[in-house]
N, C-alpha and C. Protein backbone atom coordinates (compact mmCIF):
# COMPACT_ATOMS: atom_id res chain seq x y z
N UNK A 1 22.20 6.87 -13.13
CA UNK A 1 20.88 6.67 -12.53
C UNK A 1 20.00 7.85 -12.91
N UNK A 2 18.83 7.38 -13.45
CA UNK A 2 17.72 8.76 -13.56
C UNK A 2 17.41 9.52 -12.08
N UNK A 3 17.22 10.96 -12.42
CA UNK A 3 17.00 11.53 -10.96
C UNK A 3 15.86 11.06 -10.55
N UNK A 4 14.60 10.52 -11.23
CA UNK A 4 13.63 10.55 -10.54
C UNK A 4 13.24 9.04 -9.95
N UNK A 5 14.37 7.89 -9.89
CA UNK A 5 14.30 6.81 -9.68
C UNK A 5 15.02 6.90 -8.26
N UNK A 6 14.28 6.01 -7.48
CA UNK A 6 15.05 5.91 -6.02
C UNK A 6 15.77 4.77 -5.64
N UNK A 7 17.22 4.94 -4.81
CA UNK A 7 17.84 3.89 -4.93
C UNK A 7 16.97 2.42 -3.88
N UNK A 8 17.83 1.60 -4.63
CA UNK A 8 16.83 0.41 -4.26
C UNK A 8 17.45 -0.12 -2.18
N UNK A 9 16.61 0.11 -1.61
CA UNK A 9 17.10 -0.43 -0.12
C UNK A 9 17.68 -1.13 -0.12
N UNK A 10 19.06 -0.88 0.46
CA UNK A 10 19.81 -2.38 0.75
C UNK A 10 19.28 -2.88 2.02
N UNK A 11 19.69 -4.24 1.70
CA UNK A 11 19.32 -5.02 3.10
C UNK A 11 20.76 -5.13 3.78
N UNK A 12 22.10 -4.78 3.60
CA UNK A 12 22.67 -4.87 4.51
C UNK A 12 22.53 -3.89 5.16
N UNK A 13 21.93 -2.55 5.10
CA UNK A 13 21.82 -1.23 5.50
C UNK A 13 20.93 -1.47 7.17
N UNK A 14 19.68 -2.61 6.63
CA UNK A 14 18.89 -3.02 7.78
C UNK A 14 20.03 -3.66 8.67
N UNK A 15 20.14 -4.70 8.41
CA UNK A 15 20.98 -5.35 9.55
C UNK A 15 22.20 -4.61 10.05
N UNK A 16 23.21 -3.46 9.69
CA UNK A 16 23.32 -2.72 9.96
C UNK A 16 22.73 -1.85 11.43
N UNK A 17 21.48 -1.65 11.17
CA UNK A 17 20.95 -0.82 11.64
C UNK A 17 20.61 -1.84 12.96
N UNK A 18 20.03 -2.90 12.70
CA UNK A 18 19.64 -4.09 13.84
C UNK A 18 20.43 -4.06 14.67
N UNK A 19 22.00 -3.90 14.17
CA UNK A 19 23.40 -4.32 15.06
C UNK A 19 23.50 -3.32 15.78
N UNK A 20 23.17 -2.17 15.14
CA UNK A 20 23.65 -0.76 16.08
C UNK A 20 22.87 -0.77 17.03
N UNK A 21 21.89 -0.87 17.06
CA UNK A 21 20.73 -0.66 17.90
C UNK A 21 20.47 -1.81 18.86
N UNK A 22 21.10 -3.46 18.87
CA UNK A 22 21.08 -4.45 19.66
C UNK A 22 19.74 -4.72 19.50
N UNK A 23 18.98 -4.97 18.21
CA UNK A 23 17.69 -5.29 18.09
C UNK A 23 17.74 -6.62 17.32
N UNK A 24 17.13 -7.74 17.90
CA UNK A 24 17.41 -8.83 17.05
C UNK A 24 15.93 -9.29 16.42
N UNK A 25 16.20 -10.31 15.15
CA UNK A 25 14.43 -10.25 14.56
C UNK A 25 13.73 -11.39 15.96
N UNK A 26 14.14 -11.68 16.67
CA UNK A 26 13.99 -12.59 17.69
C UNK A 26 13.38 -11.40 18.63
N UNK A 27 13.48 -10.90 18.87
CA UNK A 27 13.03 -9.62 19.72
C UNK A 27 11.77 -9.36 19.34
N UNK A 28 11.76 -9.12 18.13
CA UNK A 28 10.67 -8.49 17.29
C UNK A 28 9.67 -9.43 17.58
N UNK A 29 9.83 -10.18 17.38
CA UNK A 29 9.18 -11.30 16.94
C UNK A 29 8.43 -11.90 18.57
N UNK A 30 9.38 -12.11 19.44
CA UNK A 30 8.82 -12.12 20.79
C UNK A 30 7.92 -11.44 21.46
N UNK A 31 8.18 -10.18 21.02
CA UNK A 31 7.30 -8.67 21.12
C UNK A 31 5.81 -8.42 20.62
N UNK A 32 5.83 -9.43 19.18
CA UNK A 32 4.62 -9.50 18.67
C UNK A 32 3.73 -10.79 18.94
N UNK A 33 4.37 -11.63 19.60
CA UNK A 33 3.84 -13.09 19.60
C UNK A 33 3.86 -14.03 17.96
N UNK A 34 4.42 -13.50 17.31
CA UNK A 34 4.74 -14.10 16.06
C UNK A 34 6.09 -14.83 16.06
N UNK A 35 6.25 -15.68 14.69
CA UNK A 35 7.50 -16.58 14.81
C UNK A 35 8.74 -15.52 14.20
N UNK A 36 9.64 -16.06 14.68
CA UNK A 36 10.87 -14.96 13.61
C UNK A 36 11.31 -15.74 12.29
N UNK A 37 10.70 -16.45 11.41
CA UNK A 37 10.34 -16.54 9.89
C UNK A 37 9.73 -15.43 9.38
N UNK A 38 8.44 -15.33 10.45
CA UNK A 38 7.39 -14.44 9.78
C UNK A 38 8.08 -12.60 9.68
N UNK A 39 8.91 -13.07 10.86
CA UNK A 39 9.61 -11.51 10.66
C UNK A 39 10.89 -11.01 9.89
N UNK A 40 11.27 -12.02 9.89
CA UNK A 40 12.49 -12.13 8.30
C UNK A 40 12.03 -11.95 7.20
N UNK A 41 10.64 -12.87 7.05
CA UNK A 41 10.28 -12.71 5.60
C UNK A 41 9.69 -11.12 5.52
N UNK A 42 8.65 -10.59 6.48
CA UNK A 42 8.36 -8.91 6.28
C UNK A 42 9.87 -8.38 6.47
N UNK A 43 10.51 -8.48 6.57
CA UNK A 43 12.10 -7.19 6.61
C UNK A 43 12.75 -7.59 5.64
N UNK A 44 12.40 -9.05 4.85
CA UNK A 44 12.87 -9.53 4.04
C UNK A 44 12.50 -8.73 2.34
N UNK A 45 11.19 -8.36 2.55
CA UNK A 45 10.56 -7.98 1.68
C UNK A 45 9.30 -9.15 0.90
N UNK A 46 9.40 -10.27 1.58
CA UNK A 46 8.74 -11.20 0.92
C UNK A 46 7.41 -11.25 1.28
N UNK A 47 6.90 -10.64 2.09
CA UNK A 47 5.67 -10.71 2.85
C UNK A 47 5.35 -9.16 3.24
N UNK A 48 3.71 -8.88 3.70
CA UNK A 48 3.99 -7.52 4.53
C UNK A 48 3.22 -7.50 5.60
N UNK A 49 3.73 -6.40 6.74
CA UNK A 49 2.72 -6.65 7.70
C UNK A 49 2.90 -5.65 8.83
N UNK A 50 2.19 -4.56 8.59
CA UNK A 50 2.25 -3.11 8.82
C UNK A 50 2.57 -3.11 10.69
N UNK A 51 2.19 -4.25 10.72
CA UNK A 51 2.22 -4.30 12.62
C UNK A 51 3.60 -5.17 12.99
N UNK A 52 4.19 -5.76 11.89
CA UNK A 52 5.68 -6.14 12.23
C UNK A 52 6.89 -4.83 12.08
N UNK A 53 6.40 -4.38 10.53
CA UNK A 53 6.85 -2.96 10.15
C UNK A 53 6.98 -2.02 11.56
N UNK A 54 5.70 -1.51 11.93
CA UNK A 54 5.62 -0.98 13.29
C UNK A 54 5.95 -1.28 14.17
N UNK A 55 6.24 -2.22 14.56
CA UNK A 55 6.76 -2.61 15.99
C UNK A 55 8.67 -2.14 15.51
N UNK A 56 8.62 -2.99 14.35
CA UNK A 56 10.61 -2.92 14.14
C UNK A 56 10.98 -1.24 14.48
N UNK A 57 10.28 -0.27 13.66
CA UNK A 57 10.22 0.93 13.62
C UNK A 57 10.27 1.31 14.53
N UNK A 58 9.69 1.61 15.61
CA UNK A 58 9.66 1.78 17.04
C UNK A 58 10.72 1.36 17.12
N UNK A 59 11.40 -0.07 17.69
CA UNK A 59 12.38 -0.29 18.13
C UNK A 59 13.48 0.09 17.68
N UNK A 60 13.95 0.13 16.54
CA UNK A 60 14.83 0.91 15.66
C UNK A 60 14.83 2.53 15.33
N UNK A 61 13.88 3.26 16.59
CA UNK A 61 14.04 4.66 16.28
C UNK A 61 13.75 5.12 15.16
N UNK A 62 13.11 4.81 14.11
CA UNK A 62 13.15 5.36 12.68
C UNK A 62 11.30 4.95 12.35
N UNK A 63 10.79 5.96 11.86
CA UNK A 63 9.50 5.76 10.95
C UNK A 63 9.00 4.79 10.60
N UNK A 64 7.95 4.22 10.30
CA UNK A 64 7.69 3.21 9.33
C UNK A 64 7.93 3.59 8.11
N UNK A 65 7.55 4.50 7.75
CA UNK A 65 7.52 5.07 6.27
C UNK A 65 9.43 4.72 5.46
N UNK A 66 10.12 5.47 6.89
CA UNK A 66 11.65 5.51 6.66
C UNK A 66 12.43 3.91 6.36
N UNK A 67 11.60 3.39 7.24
CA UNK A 67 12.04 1.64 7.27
C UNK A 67 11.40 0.73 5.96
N UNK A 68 10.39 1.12 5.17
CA UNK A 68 9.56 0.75 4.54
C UNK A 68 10.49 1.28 2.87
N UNK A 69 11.12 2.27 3.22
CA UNK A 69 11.43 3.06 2.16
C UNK A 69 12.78 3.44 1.17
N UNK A 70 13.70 3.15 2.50
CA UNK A 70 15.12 2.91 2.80
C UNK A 70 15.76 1.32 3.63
N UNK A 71 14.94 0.57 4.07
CA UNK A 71 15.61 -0.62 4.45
C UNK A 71 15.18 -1.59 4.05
N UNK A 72 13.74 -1.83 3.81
CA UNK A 72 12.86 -2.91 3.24
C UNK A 72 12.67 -3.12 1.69
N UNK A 73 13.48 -4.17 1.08
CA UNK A 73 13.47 -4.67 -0.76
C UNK A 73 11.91 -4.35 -0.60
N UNK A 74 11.71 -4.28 -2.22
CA UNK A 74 10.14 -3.93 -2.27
C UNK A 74 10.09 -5.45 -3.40
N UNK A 75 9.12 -5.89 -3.10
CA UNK A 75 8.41 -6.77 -3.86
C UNK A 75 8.41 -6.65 -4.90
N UNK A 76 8.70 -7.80 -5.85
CA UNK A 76 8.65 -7.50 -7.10
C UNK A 76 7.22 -7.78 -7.72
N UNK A 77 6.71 -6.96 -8.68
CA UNK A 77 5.36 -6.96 -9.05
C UNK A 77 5.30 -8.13 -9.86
């Protein structure tokens, strides 16, 4: 791996993290008044949405930036 390339987020790392913490995307999702599609697909990486991001973050103890950076696939361009 080049040093200046960052490893790519796993997504089992998220759910992982969901389990430890007893946070379900159903939670999230209740929390925001949104459906839990819409919140699979933002944690999914398929969508984005800085106020689903934020809310998970909060609940999961960790940054947005950290969740955005280390747990969330990034879109492919």
């Amino acid at each position: 791996m080049i040093a200046s390339m960052k490893p790519t987020p796993d997504k089992k790392a998220l759910l992982i993290l969901l389990i430890e913490k007893g946070i379900t995307q159903s939670e999230i999702a209740r929390q925001l008044g949104v459906g839990r599609s819409h919140v699979i697909n933002v944690l999914a990486g398929r969508r984005t949405s800085a106020r689903v991001i934020d809310c998970a973050a909060r609940l999961l103890g960790v940054s947005a930036d950290d969740l955005r950076e280390n747990y969330i696939p990034r879109r492919a361009a």
